[in-house]
Protein backbone atom coordinates (compact mmCIF):
# COMPACT_ATOMS: atom_id res chain seq x y z
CA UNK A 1 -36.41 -127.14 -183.90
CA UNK A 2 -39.16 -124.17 -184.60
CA UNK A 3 -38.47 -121.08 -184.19
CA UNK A 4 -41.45 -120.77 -182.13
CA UNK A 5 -40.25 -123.79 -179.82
CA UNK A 6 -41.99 -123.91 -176.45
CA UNK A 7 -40.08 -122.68 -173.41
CA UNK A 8 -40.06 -123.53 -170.29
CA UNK A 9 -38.45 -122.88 -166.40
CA UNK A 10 -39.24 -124.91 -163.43
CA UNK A 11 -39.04 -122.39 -160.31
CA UNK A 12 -38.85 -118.44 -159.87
CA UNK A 13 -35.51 -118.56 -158.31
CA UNK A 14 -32.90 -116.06 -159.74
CA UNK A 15 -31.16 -118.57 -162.04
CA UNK A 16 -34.29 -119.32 -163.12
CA UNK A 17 -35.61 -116.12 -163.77
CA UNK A 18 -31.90 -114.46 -164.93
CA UNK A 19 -32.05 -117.49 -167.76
CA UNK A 20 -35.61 -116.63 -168.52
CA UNK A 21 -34.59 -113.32 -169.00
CA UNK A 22 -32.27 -113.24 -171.06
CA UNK A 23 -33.58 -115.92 -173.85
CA UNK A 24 -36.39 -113.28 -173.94
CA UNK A 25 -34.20 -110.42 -174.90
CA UNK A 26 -32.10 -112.77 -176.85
CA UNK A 27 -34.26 -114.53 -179.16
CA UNK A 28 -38.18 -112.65 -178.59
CA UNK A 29 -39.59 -116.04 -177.51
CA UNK A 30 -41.43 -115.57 -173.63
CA UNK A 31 -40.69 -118.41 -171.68
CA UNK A 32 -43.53 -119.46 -169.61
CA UNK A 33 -42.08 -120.11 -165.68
CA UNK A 34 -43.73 -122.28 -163.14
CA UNK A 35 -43.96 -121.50 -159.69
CA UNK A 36 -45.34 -123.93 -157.29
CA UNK A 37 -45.51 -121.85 -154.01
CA UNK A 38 -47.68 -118.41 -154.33
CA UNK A 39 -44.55 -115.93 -153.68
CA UNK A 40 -41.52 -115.61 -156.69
CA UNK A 41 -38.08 -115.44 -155.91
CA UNK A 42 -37.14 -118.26 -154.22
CA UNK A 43 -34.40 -116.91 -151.93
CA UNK A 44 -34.66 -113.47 -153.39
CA UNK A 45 -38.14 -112.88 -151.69
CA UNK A 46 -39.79 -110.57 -149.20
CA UNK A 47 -42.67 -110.95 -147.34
CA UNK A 48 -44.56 -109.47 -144.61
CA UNK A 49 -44.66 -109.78 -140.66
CA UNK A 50 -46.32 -107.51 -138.36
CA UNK A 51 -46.01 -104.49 -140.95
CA UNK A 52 -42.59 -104.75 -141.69
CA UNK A 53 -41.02 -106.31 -144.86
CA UNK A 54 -38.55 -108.73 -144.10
CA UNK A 55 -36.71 -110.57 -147.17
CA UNK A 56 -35.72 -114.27 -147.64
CA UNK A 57 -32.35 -113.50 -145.39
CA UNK A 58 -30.33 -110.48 -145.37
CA UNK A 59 -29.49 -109.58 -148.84
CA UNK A 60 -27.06 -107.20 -150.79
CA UNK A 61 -26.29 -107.47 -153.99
CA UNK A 62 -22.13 -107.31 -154.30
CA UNK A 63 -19.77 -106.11 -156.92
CA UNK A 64 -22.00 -103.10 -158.39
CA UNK A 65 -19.46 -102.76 -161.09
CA UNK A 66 -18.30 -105.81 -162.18
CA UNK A 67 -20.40 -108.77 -160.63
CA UNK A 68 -22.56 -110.71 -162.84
CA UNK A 69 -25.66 -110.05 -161.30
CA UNK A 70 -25.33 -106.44 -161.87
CA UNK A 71 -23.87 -106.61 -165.19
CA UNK A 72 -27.06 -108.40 -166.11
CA UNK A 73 -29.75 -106.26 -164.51
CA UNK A 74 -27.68 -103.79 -166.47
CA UNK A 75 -27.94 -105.53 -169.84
CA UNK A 76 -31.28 -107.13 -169.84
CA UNK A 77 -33.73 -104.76 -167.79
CA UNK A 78 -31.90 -101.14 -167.63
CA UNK A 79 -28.36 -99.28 -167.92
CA UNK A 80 -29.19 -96.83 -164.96
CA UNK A 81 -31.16 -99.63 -162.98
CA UNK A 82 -28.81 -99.21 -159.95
CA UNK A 83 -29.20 -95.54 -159.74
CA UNK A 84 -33.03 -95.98 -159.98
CA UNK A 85 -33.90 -98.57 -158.09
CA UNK A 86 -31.00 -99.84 -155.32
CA UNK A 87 -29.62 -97.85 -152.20
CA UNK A 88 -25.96 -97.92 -152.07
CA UNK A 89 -24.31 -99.43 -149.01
CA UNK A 90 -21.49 -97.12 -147.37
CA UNK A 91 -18.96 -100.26 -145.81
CA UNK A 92 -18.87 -103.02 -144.52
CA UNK A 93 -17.74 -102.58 -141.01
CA UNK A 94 -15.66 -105.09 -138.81
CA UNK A 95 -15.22 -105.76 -135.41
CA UNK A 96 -12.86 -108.12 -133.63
CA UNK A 97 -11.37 -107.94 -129.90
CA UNK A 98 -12.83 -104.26 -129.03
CA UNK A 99 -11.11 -103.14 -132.63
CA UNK A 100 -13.66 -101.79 -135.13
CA UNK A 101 -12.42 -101.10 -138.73
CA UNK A 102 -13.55 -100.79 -142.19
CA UNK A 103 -13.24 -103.52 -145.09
CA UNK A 104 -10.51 -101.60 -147.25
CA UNK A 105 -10.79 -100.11 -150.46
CA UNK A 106 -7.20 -99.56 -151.60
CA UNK A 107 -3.73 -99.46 -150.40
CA UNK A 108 -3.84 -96.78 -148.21
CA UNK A 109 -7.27 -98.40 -146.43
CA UNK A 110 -5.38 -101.57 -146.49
CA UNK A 111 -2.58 -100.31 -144.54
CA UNK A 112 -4.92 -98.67 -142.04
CA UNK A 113 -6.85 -101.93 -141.49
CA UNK A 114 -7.18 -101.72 -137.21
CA UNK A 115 -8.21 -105.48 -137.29
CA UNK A 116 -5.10 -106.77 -138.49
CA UNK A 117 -1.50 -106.14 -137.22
CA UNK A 118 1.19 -104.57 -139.17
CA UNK A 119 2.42 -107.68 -140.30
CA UNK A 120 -0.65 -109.00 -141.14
CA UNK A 121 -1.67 -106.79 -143.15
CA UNK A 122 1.50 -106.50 -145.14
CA UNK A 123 1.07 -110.49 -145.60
CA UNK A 124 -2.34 -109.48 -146.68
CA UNK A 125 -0.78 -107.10 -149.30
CA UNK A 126 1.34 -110.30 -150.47
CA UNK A 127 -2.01 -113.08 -150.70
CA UNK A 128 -3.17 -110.07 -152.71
CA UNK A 129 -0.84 -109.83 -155.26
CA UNK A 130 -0.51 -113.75 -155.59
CA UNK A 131 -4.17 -114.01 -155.99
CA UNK A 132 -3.66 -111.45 -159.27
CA UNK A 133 -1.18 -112.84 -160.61
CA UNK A 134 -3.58 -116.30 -160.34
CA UNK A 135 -7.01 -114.69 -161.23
CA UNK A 136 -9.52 -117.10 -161.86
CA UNK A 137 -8.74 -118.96 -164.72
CA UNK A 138 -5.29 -119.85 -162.35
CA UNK A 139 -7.62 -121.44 -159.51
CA UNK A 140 -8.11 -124.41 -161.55
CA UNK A 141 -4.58 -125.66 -160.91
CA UNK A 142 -5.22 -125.02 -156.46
CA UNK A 143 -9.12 -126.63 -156.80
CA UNK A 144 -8.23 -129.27 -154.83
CA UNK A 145 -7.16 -127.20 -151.66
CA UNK A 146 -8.85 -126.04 -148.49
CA UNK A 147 -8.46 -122.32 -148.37
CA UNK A 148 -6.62 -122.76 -145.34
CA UNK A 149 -4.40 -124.95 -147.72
CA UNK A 150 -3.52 -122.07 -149.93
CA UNK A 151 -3.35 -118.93 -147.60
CA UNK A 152 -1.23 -120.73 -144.42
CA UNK A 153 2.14 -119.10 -146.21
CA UNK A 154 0.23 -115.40 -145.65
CA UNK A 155 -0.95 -116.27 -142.18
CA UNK A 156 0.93 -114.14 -139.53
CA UNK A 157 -1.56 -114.63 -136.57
CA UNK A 158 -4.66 -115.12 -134.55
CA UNK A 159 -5.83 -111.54 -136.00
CA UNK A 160 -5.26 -112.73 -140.14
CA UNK A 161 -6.18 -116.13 -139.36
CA UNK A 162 -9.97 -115.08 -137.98
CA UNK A 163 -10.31 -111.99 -140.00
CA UNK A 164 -10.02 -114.98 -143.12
CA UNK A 165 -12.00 -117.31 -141.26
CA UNK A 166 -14.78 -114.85 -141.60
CA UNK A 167 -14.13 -113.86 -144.78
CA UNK A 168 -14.50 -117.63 -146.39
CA UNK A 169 -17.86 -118.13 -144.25
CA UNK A 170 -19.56 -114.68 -146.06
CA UNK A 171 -18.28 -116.25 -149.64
CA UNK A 172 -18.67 -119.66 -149.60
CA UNK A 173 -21.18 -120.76 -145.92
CA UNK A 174 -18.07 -122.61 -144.35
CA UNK A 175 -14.54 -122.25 -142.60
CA UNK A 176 -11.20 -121.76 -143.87
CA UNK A 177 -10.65 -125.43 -143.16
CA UNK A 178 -13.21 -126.67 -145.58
CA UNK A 179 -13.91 -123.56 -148.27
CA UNK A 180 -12.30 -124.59 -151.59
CA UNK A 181 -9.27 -122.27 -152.94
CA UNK A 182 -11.16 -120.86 -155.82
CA UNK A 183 -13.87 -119.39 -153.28
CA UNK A 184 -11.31 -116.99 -151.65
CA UNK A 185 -9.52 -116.25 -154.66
CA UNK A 186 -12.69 -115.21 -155.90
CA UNK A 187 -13.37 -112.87 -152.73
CA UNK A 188 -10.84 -110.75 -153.15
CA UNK A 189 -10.03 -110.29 -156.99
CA UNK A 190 -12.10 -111.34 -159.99
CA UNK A 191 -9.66 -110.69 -162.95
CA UNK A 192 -9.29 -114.08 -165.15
CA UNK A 193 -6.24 -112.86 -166.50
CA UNK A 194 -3.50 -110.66 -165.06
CA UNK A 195 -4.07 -106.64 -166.24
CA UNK A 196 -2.42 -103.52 -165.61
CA UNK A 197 -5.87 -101.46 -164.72
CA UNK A 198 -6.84 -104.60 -162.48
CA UNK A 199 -3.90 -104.19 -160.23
CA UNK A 200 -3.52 -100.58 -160.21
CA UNK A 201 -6.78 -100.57 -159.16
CA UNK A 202 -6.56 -103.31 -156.50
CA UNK A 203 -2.59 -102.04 -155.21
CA UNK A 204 -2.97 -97.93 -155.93
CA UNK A 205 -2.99 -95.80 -152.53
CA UNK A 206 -6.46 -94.14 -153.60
CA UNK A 207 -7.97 -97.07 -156.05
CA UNK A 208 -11.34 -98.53 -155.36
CA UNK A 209 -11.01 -101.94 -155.43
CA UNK A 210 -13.68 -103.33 -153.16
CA UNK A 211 -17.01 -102.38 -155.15
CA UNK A 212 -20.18 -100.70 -153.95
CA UNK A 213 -22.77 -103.60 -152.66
CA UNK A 214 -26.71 -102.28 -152.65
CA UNK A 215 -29.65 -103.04 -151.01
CA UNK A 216 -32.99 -103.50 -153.62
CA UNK A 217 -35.82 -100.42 -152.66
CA UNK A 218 -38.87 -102.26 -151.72
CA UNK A 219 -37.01 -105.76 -150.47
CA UNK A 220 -35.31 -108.46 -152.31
CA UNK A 221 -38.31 -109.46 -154.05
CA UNK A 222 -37.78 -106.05 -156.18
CA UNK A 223 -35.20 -108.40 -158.23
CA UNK A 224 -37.34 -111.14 -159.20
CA UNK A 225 -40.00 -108.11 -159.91
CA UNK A 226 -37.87 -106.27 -162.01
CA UNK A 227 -36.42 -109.12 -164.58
CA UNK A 228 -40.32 -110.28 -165.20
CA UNK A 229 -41.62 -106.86 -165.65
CA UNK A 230 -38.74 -106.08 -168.47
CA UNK A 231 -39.23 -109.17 -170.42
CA UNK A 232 -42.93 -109.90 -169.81
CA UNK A 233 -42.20 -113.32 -168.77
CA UNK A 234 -45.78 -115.67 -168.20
CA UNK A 235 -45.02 -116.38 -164.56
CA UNK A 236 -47.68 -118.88 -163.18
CA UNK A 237 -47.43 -119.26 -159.05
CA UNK A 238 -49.09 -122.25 -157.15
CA UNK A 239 -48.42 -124.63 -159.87
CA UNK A 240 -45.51 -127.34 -159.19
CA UNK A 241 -44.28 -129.24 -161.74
CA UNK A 242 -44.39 -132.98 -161.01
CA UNK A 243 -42.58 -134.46 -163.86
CA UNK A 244 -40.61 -133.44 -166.56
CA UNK A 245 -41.20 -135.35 -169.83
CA UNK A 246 -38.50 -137.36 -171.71
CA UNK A 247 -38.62 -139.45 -175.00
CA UNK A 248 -35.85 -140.71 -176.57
CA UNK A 249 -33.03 -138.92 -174.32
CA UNK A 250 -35.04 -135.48 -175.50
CA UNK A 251 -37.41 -133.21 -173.66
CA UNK A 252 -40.41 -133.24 -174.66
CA UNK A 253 -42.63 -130.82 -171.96
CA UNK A 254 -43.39 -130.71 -168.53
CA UNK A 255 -46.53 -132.56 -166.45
CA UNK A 256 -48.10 -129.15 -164.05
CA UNK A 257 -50.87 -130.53 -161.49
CA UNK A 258 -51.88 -133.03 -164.09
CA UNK A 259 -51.94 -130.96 -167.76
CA UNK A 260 -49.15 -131.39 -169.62
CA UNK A 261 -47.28 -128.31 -171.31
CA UNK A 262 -45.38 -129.11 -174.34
CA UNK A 263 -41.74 -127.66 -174.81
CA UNK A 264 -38.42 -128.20 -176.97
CA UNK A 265 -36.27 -126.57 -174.28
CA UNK A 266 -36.47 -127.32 -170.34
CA UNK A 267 -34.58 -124.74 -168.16
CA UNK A 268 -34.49 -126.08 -164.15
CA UNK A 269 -33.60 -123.96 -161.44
CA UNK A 270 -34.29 -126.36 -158.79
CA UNK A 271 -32.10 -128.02 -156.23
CA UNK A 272 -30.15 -131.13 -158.50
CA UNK A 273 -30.69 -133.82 -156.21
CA UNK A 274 -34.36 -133.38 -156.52
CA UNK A 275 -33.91 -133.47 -160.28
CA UNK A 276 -34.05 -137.84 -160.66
CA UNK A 277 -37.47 -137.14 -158.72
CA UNK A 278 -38.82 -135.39 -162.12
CA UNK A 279 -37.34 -137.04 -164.53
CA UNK A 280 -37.02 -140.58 -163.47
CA UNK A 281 -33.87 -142.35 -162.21
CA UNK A 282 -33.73 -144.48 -165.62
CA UNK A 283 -33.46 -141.06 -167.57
CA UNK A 284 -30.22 -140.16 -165.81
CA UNK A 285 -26.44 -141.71 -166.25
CA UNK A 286 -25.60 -143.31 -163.31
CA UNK A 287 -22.32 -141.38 -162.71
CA UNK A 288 -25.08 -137.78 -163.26
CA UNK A 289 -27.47 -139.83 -160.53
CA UNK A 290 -24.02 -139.81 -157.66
CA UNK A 291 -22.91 -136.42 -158.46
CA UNK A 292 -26.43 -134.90 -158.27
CA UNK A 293 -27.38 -136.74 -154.88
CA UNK A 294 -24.23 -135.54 -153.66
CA UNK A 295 -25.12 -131.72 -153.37
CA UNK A 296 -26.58 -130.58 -150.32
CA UNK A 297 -27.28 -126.27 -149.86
CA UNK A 298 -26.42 -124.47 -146.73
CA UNK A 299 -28.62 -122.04 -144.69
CA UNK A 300 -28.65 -118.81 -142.86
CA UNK A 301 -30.22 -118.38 -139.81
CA UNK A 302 -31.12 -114.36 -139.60
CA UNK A 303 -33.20 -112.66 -136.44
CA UNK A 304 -35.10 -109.94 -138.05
CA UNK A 305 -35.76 -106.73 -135.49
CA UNK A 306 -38.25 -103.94 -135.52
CA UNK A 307 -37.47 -100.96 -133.09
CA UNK A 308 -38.83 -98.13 -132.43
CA UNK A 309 -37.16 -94.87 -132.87
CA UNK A 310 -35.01 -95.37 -129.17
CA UNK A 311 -32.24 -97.04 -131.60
CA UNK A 312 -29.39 -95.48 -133.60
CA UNK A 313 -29.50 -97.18 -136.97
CA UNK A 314 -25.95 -97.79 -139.08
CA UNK A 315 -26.32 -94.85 -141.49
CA UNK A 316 -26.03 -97.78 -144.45
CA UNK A 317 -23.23 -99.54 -142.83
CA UNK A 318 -22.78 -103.47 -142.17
CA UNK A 319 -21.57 -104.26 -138.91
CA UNK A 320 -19.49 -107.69 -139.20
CA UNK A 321 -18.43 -109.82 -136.07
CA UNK A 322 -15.35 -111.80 -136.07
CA UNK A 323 -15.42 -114.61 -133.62
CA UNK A 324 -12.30 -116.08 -132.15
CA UNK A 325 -12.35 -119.19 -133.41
CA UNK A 326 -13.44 -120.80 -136.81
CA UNK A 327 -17.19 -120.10 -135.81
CA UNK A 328 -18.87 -117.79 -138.84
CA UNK A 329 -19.30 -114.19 -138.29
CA UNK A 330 -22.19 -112.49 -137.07
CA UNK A 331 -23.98 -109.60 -140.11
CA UNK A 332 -25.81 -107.24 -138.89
CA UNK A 333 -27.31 -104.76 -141.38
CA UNK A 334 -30.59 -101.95 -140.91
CA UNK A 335 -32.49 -102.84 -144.28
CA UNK A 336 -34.91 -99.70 -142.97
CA UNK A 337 -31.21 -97.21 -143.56
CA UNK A 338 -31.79 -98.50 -147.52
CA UNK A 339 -35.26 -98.26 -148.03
CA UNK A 340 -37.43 -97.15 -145.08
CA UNK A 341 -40.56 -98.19 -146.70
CA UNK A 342 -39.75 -101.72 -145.16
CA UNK A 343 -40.75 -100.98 -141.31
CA UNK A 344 -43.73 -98.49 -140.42
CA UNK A 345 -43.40 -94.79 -140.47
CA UNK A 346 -41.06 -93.99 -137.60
CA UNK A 347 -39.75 -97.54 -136.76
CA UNK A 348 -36.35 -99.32 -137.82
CA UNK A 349 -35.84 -102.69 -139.05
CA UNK A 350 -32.19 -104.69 -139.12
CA UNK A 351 -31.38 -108.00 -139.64
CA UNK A 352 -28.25 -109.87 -137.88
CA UNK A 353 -27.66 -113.08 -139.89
CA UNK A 354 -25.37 -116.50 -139.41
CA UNK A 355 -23.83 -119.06 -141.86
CA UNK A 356 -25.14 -122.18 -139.96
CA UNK A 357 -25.89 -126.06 -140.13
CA UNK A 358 -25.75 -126.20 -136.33
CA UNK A 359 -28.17 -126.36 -133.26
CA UNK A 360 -30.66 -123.30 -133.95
CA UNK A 361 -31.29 -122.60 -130.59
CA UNK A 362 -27.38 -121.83 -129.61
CA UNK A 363 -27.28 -120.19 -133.01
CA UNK A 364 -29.92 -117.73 -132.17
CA UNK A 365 -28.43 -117.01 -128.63
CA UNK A 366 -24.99 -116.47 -130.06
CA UNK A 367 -27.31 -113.64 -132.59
CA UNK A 368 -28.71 -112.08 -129.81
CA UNK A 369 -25.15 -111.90 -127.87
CA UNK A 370 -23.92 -109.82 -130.71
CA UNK A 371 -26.68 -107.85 -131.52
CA UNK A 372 -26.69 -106.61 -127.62
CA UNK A 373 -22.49 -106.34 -128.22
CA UNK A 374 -23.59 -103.80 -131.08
CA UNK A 375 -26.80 -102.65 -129.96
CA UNK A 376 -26.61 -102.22 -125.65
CA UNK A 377 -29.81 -102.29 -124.55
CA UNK A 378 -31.56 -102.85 -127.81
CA UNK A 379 -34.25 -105.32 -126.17
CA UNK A 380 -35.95 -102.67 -124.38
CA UNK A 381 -36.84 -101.28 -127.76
CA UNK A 382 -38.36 -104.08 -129.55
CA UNK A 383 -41.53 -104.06 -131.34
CA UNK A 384 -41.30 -107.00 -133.53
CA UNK A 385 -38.54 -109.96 -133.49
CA UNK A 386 -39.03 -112.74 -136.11
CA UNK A 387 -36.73 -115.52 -136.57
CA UNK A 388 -36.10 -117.07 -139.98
CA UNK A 389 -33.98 -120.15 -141.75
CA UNK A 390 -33.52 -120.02 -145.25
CA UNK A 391 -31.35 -121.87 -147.78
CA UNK A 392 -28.38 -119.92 -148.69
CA UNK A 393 -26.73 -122.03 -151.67
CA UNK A 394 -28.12 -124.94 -153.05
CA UNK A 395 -24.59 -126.10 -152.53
CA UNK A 396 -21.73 -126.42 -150.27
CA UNK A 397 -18.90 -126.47 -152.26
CA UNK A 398 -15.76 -127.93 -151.29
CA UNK A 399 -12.10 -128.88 -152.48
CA UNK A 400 -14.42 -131.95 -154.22
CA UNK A 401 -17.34 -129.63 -155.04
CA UNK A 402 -16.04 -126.28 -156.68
CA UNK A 403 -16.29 -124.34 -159.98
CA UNK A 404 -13.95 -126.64 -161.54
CA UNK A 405 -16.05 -129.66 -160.81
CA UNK A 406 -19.69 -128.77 -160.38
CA UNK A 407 -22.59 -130.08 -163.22
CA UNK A 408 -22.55 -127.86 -166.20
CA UNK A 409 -26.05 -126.30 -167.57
CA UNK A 410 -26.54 -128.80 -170.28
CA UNK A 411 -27.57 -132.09 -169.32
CA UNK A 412 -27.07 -135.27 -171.52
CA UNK A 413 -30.50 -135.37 -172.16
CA UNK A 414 -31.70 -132.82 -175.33
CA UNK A 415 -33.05 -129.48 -174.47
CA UNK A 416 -32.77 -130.01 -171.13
CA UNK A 417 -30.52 -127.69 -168.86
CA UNK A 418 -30.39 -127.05 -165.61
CA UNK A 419 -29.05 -123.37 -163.68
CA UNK A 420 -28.66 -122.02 -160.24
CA UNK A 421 -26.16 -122.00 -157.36
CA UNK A 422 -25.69 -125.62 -157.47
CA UNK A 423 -23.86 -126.04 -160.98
CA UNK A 424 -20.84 -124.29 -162.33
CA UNK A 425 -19.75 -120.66 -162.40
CA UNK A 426 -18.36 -118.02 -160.63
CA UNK A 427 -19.09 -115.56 -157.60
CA UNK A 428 -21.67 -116.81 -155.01
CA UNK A 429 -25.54 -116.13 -154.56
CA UNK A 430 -26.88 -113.58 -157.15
CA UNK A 431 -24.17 -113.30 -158.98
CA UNK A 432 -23.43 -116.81 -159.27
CA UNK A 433 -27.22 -117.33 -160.23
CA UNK A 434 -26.60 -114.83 -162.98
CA UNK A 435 -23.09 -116.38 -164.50
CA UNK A 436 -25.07 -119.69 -164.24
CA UNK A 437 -27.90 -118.29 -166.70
CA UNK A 438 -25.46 -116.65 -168.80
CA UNK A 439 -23.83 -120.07 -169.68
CA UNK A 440 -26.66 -122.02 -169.90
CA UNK A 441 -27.50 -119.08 -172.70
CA UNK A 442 -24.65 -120.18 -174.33
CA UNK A 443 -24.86 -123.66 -174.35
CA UNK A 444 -28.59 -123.50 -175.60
CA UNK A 445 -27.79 -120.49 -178.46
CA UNK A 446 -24.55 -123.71 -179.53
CA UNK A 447 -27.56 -126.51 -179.59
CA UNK A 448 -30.21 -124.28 -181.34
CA UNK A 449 -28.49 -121.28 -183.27
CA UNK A 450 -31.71 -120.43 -185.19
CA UNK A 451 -33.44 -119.06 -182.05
CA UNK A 452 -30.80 -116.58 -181.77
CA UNK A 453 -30.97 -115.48 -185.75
């Protein structure tokens, strides 16, 4: 291979653009990255309606600290990026059965948690120190469990069982019944090997285990912005790539609105089960062709609202809606408390947002239900409402579809690798984008070691 080998991503989604990122810091080659609609981002977009900037669904960006998006934004584009360019969120705030408490931090939090009994949260304080002692190399052996399966021994009532319901639909876009183990374990701890700073932190009366999430100034779209604008990546919008070019079980470029565009290495951050579309079913083994078609994405439906200055905002807080039964929570969240760039001078803009593959219509009205639950006479205020769908994951992962068991970034077919929320690696959304470019780093520095010299 040259050292000046071609590169080239399909798509401006993050795993996409995290990939693209780093092989530019990595090895000083600027991968080129096709877009075929005019706005980057893919999920992590923003555009505009009636003045105000609403993103691709309502977005945060979790585990400041520790979470793999963050870590690298941190490494690739700047050390103090959070500090310059992200609004911190105070809590996350939940409500269930009149009861409104916030997510805890530590011990002492945990033991003050209004949602859950006194039991419950002691048996909460038990899941918690079984799911450190696992950490997340241990979730391999419980992959093929619900996590129903593995937190039932914990479970010590309506108040735990819904209060986990909820949690699984935020982390993984399903219920308890049918989110894999690994997705929960995840949740609450990320250590992948037991450590006496992990659990003093997680167990200690004043630790801070739950990390600060943060909202991007100027949208979601800021994301996308800032990884091309630190690496100068060649991002080319309204061109779609209609085939991807294979001799000999090796890449050899990609076919854009009829020109072809040679390259050694292929990165696709595209949904897999439109991959066999590009490259031809005869390309692919027939056991890749099953478990790509497999893979179907989830969506969130959000109802974006502009208001005038008659409402009181959140002050930075997420309001989070447990429902009695294994329906997902309702989010709420001001975007305009972050950032009020995003609604006109003297307006406010939140977003209340749903986990869903059911009927949109009773979807929305259950959105609306809670927003007036949080927000009494909140209608009368109104000065935009938009409604939105957008995909979520590019997979719903299961006890058969997990970490353990999703595609890996290299393909069987040479310099061809494929990233994003549909193959394996940890956390969910952006930070699962971002582990997902960091191994397909590492399988492409293994294959060509003299880009990397």
């Amino acid at each position: 291979m040259s050292r000046n080998a071609n590169i080239i991503a399909v798509g401006s989604g993050m795993g996409s653009l995290c990939t693209a990122t780093a092989l530019a810091e990595e090895t000083n080659r600027k991968p080129i990255v096709f877009e075929r609609e005019k706005r980057i981002g893919g999920s992590f977009s923003t555009y505009e309606v009636d003045s105000f900037l609403v993103d691709t669904g309502a977005h945060l960006l979790t585990r400041g600290r520790t979470g793999e998006l963050p870590q690298l934004l941190r490494r690739y584009v700047s050390q103090d990026i959070f500090e310059r360019h992200f609004s911190q969120q105070e809590s996350y705030n939940f409500t269930f059965r009149g009861r409104v408490s916030k997510l805890p931090r530590n011990l002492h939090e945990l033991l003050n948690f209004k949602i859950l009994s006194r039991r419950g949260r002691i048996q909460t304080l038990h899941m918690l120190l079984r799911f450190l002692s696992m950490g997340r190399e241990g979730t391999r052996e419980v992959s093929s469990l619900t996590s129903y399966d593995l937190v039932e021994p914990e479970i010590s009532g309506e108040d735990m069982y819904f209060w986990l319901n909820a949690m699984t639909w935020m982390c993984s876009g399903s219920d308890i019944h049918h989110a894999p183990a690994p997705r929960i374990v995840d949740t609450f701890v990320r250590n992948r090997k037991l450590s006496r700073d992990y659990v003093i932190r997680h167990v200690s009366p004043t630790g801070r285990a739950s990390e600060e999430d943060y909202y991007p100034i100027g949208g979601a779209i800021s994301v996308p912005r800032l990884l091309i604008d630190s690496s100068g990546l060649d991002v080319r919008t309204g061109g779609e790539v209609k085939r991807i070019c294979i001799t000999d079980s090796m890449v050899e470029g990609v076919e854009v609105d009829g020109e072809f565009y040679p390259a050694e290495i292929v990165i696709y951050g595209g949904p897999l089960r439109d991959l066999p579309k590009l490259l031809g079913r005869k390309n692919l083994t027939k056991e890749d062709l099953k478990k790509y078609s497999s893979l179907e994405g989830y969506c969130g439906l959000s109802l974006w609202l502009g208001f005038d200055k008659g409402i009181e905002s959140f002050n930075r807080q997420s309001i989070v809606k447990i429902e009695e039964s294994t329906d997902p929570p309702k989010w709420a969240v001001f975007t305009s408390d972050f950032d009020p760039q995003v609604a006109p001078k003297g307006k406010l803009l939140v977003v209340s947002t749903i986990l869903t593959n059911k009927s949109r219509t009773r979807q929305i009205d259950q959105i609306e239900t809670a927003v007036e639950e949080i927000l009494p006479q909140y209608r009368r205020h109104i000065v935009m409402r938009h409604e939105q769908i957008c995909l979520a994951e590019k997979c719903l992962q299961s006890r058969e579809k997990n970490i353990w068991t999703l595609p890996k970034q290299k393909t069987g077919i040479g310099g061809l690798y494929v990233v994003g929320t549909d193959t394996a690696g940890w956390g969910n959304g952006g930070n699962l984008c971002a582990d997902s470019a960091l191994r397909c780093c590492e399988f492409i520095k293994q294959d060509f070691p003299e880009l990397f010299t």
